[in-house]
C-alpha atoms as a PDB file:
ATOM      1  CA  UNK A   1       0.000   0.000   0.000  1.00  0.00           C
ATOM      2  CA  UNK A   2       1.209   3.396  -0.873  1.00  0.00           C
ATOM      3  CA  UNK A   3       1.621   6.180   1.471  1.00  0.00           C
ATOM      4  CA  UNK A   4      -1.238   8.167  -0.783  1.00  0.00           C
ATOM      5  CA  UNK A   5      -3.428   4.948  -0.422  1.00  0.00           C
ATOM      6  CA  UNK A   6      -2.836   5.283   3.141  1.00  0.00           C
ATOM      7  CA  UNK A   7      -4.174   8.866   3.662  1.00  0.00           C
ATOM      8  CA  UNK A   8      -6.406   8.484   1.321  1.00  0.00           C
ATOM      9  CA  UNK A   9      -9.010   6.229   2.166  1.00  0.00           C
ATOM     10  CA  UNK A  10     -12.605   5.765   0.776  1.00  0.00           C
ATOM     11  CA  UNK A  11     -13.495   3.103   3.316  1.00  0.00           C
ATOM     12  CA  UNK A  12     -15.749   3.273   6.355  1.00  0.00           C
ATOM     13  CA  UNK A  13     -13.539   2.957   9.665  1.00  0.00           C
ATOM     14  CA  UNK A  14     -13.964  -0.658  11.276  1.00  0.00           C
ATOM     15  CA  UNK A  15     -13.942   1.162  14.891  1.00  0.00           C
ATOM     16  CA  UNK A  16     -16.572   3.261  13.715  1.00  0.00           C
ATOM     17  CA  UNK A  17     -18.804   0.266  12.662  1.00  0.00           C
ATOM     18  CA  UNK A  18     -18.260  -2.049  15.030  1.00  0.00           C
ATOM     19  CA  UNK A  19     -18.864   0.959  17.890  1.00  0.00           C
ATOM     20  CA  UNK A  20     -22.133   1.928  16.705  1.00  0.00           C
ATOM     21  CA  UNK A  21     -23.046  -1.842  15.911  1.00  0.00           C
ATOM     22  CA  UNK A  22     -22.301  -2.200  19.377  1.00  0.00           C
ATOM     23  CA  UNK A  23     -24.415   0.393  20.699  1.00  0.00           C
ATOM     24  CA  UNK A  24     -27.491   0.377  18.599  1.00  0.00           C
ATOM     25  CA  UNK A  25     -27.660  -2.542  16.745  1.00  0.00           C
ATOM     26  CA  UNK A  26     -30.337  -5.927  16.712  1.00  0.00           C
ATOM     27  CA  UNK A  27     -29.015  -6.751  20.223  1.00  0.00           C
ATOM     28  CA  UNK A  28     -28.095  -3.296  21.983  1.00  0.00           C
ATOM     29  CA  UNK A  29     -31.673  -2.045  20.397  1.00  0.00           C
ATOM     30  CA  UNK A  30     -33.113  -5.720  22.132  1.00  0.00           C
ATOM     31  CA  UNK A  31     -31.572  -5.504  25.283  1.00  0.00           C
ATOM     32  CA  UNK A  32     -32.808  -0.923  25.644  1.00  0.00           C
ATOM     33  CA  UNK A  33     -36.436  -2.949  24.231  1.00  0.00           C
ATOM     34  CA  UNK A  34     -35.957  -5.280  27.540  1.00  0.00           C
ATOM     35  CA  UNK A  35     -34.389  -2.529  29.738  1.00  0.00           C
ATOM     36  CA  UNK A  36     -37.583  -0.382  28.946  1.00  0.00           C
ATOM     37  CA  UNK A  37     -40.387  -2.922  28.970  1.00  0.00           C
ATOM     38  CA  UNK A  38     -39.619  -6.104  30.551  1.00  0.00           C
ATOM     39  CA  UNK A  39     -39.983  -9.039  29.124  1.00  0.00           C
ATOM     40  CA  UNK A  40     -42.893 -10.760  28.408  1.00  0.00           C
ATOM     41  CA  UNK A  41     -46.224  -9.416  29.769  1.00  0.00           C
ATOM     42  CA  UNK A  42     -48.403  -6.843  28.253  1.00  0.00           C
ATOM     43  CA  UNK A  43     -46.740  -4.530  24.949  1.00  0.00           C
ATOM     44  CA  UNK A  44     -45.934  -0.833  26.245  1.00  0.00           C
ATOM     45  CA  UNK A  45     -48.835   1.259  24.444  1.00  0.00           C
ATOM     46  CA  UNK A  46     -48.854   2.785  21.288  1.00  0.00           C
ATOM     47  CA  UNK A  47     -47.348   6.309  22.628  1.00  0.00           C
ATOM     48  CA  UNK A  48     -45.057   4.861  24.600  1.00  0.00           C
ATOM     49  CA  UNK A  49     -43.417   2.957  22.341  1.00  0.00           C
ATOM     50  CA  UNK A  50     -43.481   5.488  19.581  1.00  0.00           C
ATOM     51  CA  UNK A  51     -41.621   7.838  22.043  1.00  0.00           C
ATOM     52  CA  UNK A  52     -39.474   4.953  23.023  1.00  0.00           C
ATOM     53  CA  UNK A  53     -38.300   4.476  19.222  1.00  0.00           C
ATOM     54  CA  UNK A  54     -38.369   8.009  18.658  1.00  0.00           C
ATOM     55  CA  UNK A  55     -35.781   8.659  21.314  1.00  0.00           C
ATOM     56  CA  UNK A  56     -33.575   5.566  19.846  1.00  0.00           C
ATOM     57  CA  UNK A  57     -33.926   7.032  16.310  1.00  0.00           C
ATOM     58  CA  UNK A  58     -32.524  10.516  17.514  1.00  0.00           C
ATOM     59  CA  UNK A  59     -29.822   8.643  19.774  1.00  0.00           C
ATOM     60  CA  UNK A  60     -28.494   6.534  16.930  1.00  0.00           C
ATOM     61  CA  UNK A  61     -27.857   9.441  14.287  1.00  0.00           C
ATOM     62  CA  UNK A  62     -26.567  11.562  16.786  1.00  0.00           C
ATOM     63  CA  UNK A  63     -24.037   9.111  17.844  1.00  0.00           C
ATOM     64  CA  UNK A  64     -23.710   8.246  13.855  1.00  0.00           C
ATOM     65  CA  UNK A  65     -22.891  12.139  13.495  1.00  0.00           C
ATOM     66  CA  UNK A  66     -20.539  12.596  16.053  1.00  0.00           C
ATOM     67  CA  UNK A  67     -18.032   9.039  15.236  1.00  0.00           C
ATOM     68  CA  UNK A  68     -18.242   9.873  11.128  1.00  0.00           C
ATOM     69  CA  UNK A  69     -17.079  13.275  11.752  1.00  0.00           C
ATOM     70  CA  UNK A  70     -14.494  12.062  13.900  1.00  0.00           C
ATOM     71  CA  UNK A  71     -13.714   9.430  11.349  1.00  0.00           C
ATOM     72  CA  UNK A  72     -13.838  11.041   7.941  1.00  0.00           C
ATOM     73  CA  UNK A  73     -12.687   9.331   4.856  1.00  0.00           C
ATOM     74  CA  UNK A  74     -11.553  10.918   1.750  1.00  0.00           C
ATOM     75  CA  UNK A  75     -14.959  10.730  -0.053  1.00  0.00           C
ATOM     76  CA  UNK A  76     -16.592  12.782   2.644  1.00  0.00           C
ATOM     77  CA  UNK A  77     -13.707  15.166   2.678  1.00  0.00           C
ATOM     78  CA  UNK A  78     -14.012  15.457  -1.157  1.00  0.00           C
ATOM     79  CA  UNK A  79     -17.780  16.090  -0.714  1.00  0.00           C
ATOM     80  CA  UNK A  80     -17.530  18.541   2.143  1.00  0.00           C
ATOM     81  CA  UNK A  81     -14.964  20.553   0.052  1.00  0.00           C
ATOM     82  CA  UNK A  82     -16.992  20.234  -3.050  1.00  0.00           C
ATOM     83  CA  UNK A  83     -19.857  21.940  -0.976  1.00  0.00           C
ATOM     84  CA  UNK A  84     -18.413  24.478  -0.225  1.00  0.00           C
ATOM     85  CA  UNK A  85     -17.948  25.743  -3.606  1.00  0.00           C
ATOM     86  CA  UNK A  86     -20.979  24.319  -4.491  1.00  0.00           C
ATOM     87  CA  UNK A  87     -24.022  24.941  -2.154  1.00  0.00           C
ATOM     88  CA  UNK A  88     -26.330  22.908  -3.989  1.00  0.00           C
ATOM     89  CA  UNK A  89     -24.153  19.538  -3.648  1.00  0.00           C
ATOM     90  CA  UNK A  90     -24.960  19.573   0.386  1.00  0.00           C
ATOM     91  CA  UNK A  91     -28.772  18.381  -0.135  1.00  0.00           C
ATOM     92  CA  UNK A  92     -29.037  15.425   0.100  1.00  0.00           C
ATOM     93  CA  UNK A  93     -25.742  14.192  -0.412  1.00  0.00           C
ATOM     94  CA  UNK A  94     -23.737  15.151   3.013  1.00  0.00           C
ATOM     95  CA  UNK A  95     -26.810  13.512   5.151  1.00  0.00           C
ATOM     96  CA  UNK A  96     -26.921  10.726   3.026  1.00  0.00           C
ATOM     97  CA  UNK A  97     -23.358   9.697   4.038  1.00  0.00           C
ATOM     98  CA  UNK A  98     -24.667   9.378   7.765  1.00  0.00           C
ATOM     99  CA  UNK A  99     -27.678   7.861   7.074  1.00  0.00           C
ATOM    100  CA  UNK A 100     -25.891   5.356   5.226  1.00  0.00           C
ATOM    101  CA  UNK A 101     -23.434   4.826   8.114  1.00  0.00           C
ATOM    102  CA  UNK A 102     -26.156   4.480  10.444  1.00  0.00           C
ATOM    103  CA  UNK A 103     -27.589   1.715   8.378  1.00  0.00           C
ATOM    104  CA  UNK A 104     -24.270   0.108   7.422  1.00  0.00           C
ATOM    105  CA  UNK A 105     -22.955   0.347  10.816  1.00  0.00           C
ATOM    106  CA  UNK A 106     -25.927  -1.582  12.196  1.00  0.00           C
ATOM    107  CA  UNK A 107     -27.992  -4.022   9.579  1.00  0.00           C
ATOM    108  CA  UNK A 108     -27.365  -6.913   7.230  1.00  0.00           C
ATOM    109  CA  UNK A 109     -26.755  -4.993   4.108  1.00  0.00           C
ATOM    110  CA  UNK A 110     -23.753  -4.102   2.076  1.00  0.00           C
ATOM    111  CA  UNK A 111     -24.867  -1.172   0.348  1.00  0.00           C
ATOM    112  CA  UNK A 112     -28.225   1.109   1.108  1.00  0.00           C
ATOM    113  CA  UNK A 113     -30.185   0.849  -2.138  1.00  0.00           C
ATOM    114  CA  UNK A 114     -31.156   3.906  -2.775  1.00  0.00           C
ATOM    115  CA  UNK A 115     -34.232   4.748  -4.919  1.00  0.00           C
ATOM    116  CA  UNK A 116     -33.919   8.306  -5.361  1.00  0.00           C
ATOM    117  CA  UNK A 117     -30.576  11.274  -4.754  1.00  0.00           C
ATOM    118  CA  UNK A 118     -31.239  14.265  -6.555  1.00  0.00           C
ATOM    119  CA  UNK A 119     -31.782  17.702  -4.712  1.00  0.00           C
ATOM    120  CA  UNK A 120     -35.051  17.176  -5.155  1.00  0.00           C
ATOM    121  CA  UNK A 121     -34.671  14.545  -2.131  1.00  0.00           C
ATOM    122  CA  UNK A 122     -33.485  10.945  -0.832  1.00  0.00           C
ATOM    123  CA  UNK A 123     -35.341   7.912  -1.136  1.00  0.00           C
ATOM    124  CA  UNK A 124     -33.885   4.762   0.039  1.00  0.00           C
ATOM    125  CA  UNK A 125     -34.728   0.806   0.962  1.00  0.00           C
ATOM    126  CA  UNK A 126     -34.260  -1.127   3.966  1.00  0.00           C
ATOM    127  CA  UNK A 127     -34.334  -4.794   2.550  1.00  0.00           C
ATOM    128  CA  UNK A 128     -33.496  -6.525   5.596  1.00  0.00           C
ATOM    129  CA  UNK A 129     -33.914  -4.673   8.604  1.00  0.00           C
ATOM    130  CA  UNK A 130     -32.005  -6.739  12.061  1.00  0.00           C
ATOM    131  CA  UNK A 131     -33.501  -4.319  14.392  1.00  0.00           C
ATOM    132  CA  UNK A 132     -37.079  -5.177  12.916  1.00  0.00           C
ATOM    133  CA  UNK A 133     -36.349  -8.909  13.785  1.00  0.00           C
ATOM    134  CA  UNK A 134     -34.817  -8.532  16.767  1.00  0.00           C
ATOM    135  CA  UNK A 135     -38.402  -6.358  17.696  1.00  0.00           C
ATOM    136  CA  UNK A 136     -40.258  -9.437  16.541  1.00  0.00           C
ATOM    137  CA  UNK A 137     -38.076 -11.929  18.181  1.00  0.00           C
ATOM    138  CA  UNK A 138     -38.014  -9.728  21.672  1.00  0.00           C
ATOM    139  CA  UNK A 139     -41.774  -8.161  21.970  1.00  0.00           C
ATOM    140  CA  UNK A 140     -43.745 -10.657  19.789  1.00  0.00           C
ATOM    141  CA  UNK A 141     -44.880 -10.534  15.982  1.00  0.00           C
ATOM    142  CA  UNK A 142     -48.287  -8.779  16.490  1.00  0.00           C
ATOM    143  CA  UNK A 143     -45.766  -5.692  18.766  1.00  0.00           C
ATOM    144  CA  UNK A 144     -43.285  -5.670  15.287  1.00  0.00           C
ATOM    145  CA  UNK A 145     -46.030  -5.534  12.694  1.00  0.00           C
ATOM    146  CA  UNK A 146     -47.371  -2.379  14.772  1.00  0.00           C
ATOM    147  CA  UNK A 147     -44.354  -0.554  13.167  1.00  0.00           C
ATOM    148  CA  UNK A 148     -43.297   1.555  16.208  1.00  0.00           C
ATOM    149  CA  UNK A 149     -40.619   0.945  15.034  1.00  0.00           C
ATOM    150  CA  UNK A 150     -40.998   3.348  11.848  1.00  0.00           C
ATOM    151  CA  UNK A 151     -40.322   5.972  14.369  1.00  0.00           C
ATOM    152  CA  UNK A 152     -36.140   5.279  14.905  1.00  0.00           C
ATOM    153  CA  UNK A 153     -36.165   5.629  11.372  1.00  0.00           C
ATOM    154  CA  UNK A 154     -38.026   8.324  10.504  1.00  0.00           C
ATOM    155  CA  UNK A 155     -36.140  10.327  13.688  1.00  0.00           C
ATOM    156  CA  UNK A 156     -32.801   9.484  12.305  1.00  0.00           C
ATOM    157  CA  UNK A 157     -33.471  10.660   9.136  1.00  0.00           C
ATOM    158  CA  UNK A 158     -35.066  14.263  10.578  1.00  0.00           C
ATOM    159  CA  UNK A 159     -31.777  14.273  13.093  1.00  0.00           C
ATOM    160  CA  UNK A 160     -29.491  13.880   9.920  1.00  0.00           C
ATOM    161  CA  UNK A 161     -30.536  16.479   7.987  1.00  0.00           C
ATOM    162  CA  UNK A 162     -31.665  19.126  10.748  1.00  0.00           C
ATOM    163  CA  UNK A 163     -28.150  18.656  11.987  1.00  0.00           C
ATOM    164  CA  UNK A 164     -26.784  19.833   8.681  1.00  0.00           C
ATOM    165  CA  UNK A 165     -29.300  23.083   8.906  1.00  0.00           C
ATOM    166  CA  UNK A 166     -31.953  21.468   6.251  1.00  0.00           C
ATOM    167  CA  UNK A 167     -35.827  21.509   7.219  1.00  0.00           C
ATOM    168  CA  UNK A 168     -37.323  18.386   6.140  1.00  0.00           C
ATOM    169  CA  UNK A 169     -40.280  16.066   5.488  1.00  0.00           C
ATOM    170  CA  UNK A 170     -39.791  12.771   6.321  1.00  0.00           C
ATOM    171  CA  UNK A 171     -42.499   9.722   5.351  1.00  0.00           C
ATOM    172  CA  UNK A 172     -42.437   5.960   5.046  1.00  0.00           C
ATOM    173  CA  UNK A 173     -43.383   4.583   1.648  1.00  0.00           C
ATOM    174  CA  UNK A 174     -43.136   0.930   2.211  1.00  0.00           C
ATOM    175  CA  UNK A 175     -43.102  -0.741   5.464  1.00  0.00           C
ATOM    176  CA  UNK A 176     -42.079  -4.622   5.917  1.00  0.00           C
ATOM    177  CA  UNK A 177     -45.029  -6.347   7.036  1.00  0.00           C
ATOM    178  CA  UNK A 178     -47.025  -5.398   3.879  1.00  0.00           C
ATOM    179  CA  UNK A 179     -44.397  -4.589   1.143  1.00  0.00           C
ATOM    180  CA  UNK A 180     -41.343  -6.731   2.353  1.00  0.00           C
ATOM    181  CA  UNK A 181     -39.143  -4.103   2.759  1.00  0.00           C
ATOM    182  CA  UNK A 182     -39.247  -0.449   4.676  1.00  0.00           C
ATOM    183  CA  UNK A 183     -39.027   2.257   1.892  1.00  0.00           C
ATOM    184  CA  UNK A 184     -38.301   6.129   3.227  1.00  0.00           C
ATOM    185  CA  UNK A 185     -38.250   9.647   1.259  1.00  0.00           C
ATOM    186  CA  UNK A 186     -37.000  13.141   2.598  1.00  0.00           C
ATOM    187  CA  UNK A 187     -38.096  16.087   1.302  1.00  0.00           C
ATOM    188  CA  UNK A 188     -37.301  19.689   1.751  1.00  0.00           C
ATOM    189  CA  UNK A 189     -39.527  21.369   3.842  1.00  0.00           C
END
């Protein structure tokens, strides 16, 4: 490897994966789930839980934020520089990157497909959500195909791009239960 290879990497740090993996994965989101609610026994109600994955959703990006701006890698560097000369390349493309690091970092997919990046908005697929089964394997199937949930995501993907000063819409296309797949779109404001 050359010393430009070196400083110049396009990867996603390991540390950073495995750290947020570690804190708000399948199992860290299963064992807050237990934590919260107990095991067993009567679902927490619909409020509740919405506020419970509401609160994870926020948690997660804002963690997400704060380890991929501590470790960059030369695409995000690029992009952040490109930005600056070029104010329309922020939206969506600089909260994409953490979105997809939050998603990366934490489920059973290589890449996030993504349906739609234009600065119109993002759209993007979660084939194969882990936290979705571990919610379904921890509070029961009938507790999972409520969707609560829908509320991590849609939270992260507010928290990513009010972080970066954009006011945004945020809505669930597809969700699992019915479609096989969660589908979500972000709009400006």
């Amino acid at each position: 490897m050359t010393s430009a290879e070196t400083r110049y990497s396009f990867d996603l740090a390991e540390e950073m994966a495995q750290q947020l993996e570690q804190e708000f994965g399948p199992e860290a989101l299963r064992g807050e789930l237990q934590k919260a609610f107990g095991g067993g026994g009567a679902s927490p109600k619909g409020a509740q839980a919405d506020s419970f994955f509401t609160d994870f959703g926020r948690r997660w990006m804002q963690r997400t934020i704060e380890l991929g701006e501590q470790y960059t890698d030369r695409t995000y560097e690029t992009l952040k520089d490109a930005a600056k000369k070029v104010e329309t390349l922020s939206f969506p493309f600089i909260s994409q990157r953490f979105i997809e690091i939050a998603y990366l970092s934490t489920q059973p997919v290589y890449s996030l497909p993504i349906v739609e990046n234009s600065g119109r908005g993002l759209t993007f697929r979660m084939p194969f959500c882990g936290h979705f089964k571990a919610i379904r394997e921890g509070m029961g199937e009938e507790f999972a195909d409520q969707l609560h949930c829908k509320n991590a995501c849609l939270a992260a993907c507010q928290t990513a791009f009010e972080h970066f000063g954009f006011s945004v819409a945020v809505a669930m296309d597809a969700a699992v239960p019915k479609d096989e797949y969660c589908q979500f779109s972000i709009r400006r404001a």
